[in-house]
Protein backbone atom coordinates (compact mmCIF):
# COMPACT_ATOMS: atom_id res chain seq x y z
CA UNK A 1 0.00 0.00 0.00
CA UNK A 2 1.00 3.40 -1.10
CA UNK A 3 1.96 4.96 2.20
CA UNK A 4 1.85 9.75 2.93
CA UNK A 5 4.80 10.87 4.25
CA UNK A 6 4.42 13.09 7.01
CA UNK A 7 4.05 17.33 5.36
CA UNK A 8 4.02 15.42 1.84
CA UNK A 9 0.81 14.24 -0.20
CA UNK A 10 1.31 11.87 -3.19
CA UNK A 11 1.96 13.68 -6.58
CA UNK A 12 -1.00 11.95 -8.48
CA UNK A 13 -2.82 10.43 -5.57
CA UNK A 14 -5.59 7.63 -5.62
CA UNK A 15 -8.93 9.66 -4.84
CA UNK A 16 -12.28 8.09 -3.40
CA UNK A 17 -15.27 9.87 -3.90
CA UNK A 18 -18.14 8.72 -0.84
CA UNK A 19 -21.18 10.30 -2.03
CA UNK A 20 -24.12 8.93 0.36
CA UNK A 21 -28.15 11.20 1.04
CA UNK A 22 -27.88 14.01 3.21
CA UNK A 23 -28.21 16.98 3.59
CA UNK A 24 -29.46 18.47 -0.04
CA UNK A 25 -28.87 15.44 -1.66
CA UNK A 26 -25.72 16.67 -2.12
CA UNK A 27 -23.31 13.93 -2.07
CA UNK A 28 -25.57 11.97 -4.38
CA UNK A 29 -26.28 14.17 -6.79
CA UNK A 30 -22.59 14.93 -6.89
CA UNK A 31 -21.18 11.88 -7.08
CA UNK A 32 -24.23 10.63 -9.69
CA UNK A 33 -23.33 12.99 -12.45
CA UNK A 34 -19.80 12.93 -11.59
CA UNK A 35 -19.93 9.21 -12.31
CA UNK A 36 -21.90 10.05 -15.53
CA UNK A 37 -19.61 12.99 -16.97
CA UNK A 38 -16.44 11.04 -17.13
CA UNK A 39 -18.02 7.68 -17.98
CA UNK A 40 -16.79 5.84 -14.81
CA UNK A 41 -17.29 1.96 -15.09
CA UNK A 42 -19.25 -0.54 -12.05
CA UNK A 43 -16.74 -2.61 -10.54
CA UNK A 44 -18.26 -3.50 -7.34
CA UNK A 45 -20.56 -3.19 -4.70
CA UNK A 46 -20.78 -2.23 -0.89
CA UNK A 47 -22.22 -6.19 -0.50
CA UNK A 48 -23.65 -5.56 3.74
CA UNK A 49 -25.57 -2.56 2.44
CA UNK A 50 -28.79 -2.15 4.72
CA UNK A 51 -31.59 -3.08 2.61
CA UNK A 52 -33.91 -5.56 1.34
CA UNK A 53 -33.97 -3.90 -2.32
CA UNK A 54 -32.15 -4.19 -5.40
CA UNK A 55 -32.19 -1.93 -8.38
CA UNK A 56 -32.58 -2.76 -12.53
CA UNK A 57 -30.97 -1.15 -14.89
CA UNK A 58 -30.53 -2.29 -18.04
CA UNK A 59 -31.68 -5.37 -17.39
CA UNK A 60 -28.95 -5.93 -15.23
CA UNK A 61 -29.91 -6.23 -10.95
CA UNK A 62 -27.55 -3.52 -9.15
CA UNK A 63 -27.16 -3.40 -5.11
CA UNK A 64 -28.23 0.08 -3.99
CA UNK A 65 -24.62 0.98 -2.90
CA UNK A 66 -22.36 0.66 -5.91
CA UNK A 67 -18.58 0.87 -6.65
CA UNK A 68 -16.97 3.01 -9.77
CA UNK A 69 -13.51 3.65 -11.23
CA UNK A 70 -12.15 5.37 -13.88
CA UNK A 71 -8.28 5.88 -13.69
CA UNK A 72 -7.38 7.21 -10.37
CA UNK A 73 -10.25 8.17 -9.23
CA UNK A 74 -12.98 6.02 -7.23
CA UNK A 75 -16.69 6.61 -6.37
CA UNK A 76 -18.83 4.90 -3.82
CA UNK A 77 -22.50 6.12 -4.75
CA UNK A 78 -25.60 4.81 -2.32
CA UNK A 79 -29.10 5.29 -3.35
CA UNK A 80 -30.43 4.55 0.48
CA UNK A 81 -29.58 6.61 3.06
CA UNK A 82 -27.56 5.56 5.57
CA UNK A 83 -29.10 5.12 8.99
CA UNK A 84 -27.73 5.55 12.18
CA UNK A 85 -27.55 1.63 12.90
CA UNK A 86 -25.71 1.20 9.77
CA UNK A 87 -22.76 3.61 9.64
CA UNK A 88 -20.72 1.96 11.75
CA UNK A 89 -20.71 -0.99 9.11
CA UNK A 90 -20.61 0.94 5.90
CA UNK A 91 -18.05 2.75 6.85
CA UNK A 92 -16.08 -0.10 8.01
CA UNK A 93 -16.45 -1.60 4.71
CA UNK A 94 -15.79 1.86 2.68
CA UNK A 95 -12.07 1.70 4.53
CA UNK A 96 -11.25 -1.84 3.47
CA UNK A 97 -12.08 -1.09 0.14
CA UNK A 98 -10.03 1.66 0.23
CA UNK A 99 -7.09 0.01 2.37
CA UNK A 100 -6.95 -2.84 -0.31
CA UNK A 101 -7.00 -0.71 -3.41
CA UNK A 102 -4.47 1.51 -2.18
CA UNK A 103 -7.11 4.85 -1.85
CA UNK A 104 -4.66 7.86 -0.85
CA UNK A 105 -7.35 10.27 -0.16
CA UNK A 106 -11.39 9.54 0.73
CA UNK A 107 -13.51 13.08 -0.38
CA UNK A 108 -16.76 12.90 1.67
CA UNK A 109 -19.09 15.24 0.09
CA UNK A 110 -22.59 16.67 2.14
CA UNK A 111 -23.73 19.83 2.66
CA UNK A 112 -24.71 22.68 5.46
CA UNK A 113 -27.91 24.28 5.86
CA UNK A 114 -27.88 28.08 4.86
CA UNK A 115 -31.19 29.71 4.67
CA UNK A 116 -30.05 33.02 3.12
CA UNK A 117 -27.32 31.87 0.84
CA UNK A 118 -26.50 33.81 -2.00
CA UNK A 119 -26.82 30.84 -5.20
CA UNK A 120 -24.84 32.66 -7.24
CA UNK A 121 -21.37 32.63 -4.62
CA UNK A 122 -21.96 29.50 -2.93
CA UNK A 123 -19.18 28.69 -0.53
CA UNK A 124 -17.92 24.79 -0.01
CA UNK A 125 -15.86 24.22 3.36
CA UNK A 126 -13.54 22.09 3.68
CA UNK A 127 -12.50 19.45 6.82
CA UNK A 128 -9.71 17.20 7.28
CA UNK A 129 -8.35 14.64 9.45
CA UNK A 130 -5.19 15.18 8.64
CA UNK A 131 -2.89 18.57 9.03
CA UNK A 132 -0.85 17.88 5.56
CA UNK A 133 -4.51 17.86 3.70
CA UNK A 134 -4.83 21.12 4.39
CA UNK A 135 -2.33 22.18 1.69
CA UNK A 136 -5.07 21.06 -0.83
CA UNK A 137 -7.01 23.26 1.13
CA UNK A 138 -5.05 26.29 0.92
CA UNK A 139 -3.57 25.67 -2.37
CA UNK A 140 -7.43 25.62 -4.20
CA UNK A 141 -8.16 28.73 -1.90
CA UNK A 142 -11.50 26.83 0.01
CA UNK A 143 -11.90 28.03 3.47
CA UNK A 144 -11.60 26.19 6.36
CA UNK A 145 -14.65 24.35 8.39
CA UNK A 146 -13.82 26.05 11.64
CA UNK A 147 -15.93 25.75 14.00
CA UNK A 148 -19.97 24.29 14.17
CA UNK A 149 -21.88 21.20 14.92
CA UNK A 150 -21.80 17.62 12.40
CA UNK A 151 -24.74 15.43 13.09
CA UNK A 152 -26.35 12.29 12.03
CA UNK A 153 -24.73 9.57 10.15
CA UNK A 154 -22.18 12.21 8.67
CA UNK A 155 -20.94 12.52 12.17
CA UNK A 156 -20.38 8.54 12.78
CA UNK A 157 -19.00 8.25 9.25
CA UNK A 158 -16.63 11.06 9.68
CA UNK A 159 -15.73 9.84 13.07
CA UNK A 160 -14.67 6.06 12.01
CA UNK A 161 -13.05 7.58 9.00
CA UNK A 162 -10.77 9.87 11.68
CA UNK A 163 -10.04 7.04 13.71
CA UNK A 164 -9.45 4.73 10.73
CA UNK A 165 -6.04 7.11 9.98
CA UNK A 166 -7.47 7.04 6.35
CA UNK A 167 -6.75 10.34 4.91
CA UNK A 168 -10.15 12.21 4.44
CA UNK A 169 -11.51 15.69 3.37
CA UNK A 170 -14.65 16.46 4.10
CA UNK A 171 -16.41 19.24 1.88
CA UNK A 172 -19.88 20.72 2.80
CA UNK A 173 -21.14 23.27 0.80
CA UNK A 174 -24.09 25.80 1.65
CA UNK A 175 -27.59 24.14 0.73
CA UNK A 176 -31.38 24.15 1.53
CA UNK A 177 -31.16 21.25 3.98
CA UNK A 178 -35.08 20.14 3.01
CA UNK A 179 -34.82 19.88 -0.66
CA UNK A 180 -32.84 18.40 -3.16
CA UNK A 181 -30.07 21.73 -4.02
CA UNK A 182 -28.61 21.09 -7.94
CA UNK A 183 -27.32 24.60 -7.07
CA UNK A 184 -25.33 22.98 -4.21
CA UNK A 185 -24.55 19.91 -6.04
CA UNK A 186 -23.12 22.02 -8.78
CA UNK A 187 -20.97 24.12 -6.18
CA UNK A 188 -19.41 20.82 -5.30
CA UNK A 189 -18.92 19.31 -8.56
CA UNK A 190 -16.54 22.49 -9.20
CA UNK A 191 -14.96 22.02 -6.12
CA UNK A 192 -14.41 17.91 -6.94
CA UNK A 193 -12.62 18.77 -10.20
CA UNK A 194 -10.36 21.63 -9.32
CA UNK A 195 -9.21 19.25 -6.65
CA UNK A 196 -8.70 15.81 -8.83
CA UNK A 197 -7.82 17.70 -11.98
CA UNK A 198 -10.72 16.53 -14.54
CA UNK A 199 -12.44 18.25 -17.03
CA UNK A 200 -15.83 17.41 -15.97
CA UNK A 201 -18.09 19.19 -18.54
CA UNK A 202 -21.42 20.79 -16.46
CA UNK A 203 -23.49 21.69 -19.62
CA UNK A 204 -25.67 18.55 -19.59
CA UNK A 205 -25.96 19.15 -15.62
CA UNK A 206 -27.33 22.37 -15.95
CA UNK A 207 -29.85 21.45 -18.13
CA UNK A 208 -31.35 19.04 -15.60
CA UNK A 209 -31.61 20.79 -12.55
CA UNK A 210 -35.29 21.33 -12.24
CA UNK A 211 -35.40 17.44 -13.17
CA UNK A 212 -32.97 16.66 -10.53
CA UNK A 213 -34.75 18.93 -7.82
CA UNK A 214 -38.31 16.43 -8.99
CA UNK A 215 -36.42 13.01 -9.62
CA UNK A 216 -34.77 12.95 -6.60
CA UNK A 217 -38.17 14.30 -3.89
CA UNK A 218 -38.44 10.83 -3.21
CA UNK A 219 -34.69 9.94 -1.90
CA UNK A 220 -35.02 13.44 0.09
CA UNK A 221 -38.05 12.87 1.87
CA UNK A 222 -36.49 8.96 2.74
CA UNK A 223 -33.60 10.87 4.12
CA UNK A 224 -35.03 13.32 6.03
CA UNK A 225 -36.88 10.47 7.70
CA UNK A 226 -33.76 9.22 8.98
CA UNK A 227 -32.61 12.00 10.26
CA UNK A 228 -35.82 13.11 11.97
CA UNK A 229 -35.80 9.25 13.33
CA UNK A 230 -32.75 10.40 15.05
CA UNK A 231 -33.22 13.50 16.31
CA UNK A 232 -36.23 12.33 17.68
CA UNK A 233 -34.65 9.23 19.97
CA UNK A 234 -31.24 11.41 21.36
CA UNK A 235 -30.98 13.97 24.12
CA UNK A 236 -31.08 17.43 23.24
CA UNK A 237 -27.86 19.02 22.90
CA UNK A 238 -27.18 21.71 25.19
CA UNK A 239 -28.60 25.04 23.43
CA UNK A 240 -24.80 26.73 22.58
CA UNK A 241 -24.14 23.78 20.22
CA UNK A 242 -27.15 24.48 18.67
């Protein structure tokens, strides 16, 4: 396995994209047309995914959390959301895949829930669990996650991810937490490419966004479930971390 040196990140490193429902869709709808755009082919699946479906396409019977590669670059795309019960596993298994194919860098894409965001500047923050990673911060000029509060399953992913010693950024970008957020999506999609270096064409992607924001109401509302499930069930946080 391809090993970081300490201050030094691999010239053309191995990237993993985790794109999972969340806030805004975001990481789905990212990592779905980012899949799309540069023709990525299926080369696996996440096989302890939490479900009891299965998806055609094609004719061909797809679990609902797949596996794509193209080059260096990796995606792991789920069409579920991951619940609260489950992220302990999936991420598990999301680090042995990586681990085994010699992943330098996981990219864990959500978003953060700005009311009066401005849709024409959107900002993306970044998050890392390692100090060197934040040279691809600096160097693509995206500010710093400083301080606030990560909940839900995005919270126990990022967690086992930090103690895993895997190398992970974390990008959320401003959204409308409720409803599926192309705008978002789009913000992010910039952000993925500037970072991995491909020409990822958004012409076709701007033509769908008022498709995206109907095709994917469904997947929302399923994931807002989850994370209402959740809320529900835990103590409140004291109200400064609110």
């Amino acid at each position: 396995m391809k090993k970081i040196k300490k201050n030094q990140l691999v010239e053309s490193p191995s990237v993993l994209l985790l794109g999972i429902p969340g806030p805004g869709l975001i990481g789905t709808i990212t990592t779905t047309y980012i899949i799309h755009a540069l023709k990525m082919d299926l080369v696996g699946e996440i096989a302890n995914s939490p479900t009891t479906i299965v998806f055609v396409d094609n004719g061909q019977i797809m679990g609902p959390v797949r596996i794509y590669k193209k080059d260096n670059l990796f995606a792991i795309l789920s069409d579920i959301p991951i619940d609260y019960d489950n992220a302990v596993d999936f991420t598990e298994s999301v680090i042995e895949f990586s681990k085994k194919n010699n992943v330098d860098l996981i990219v864990f894409m959500s978003g953060i829930h700005v009311p009066e965001r401005n849709i024409s500047n959107l900002k993306t923050y970044g998050l890392v669990t390692h100090e060197k990673l934040e040279k691809i911060l600096y160097d693509n000029e995206i500010p710093k996650f400083l301080s606030g509060v990560i909940s839900g399953p995005d919270a126990t992913i990022l967690a086992q991810l930090k103690n895993s010693h895997m190398p992970t950024i974390a990008f959320n970008t401003e959204c409308n937490y409720f409803f599926p957020d192309p705008d978002a999506a789009m913000q992010t999609i910039k952000i993925i490419a500037q970072i991995t270096k491909k020409n990822i064409d958004l012409t076709e992607f701007k033509k769908q966004m008022d498709y995206l924001r109907l095709q994917n109401r469904q997947l929302m509302e399923d994931t807002l479930n989850v994370l209402q499930a959740q809320q529900e069930s835990s103590t409140t946080p004291p109200q400064i971390y609110k």
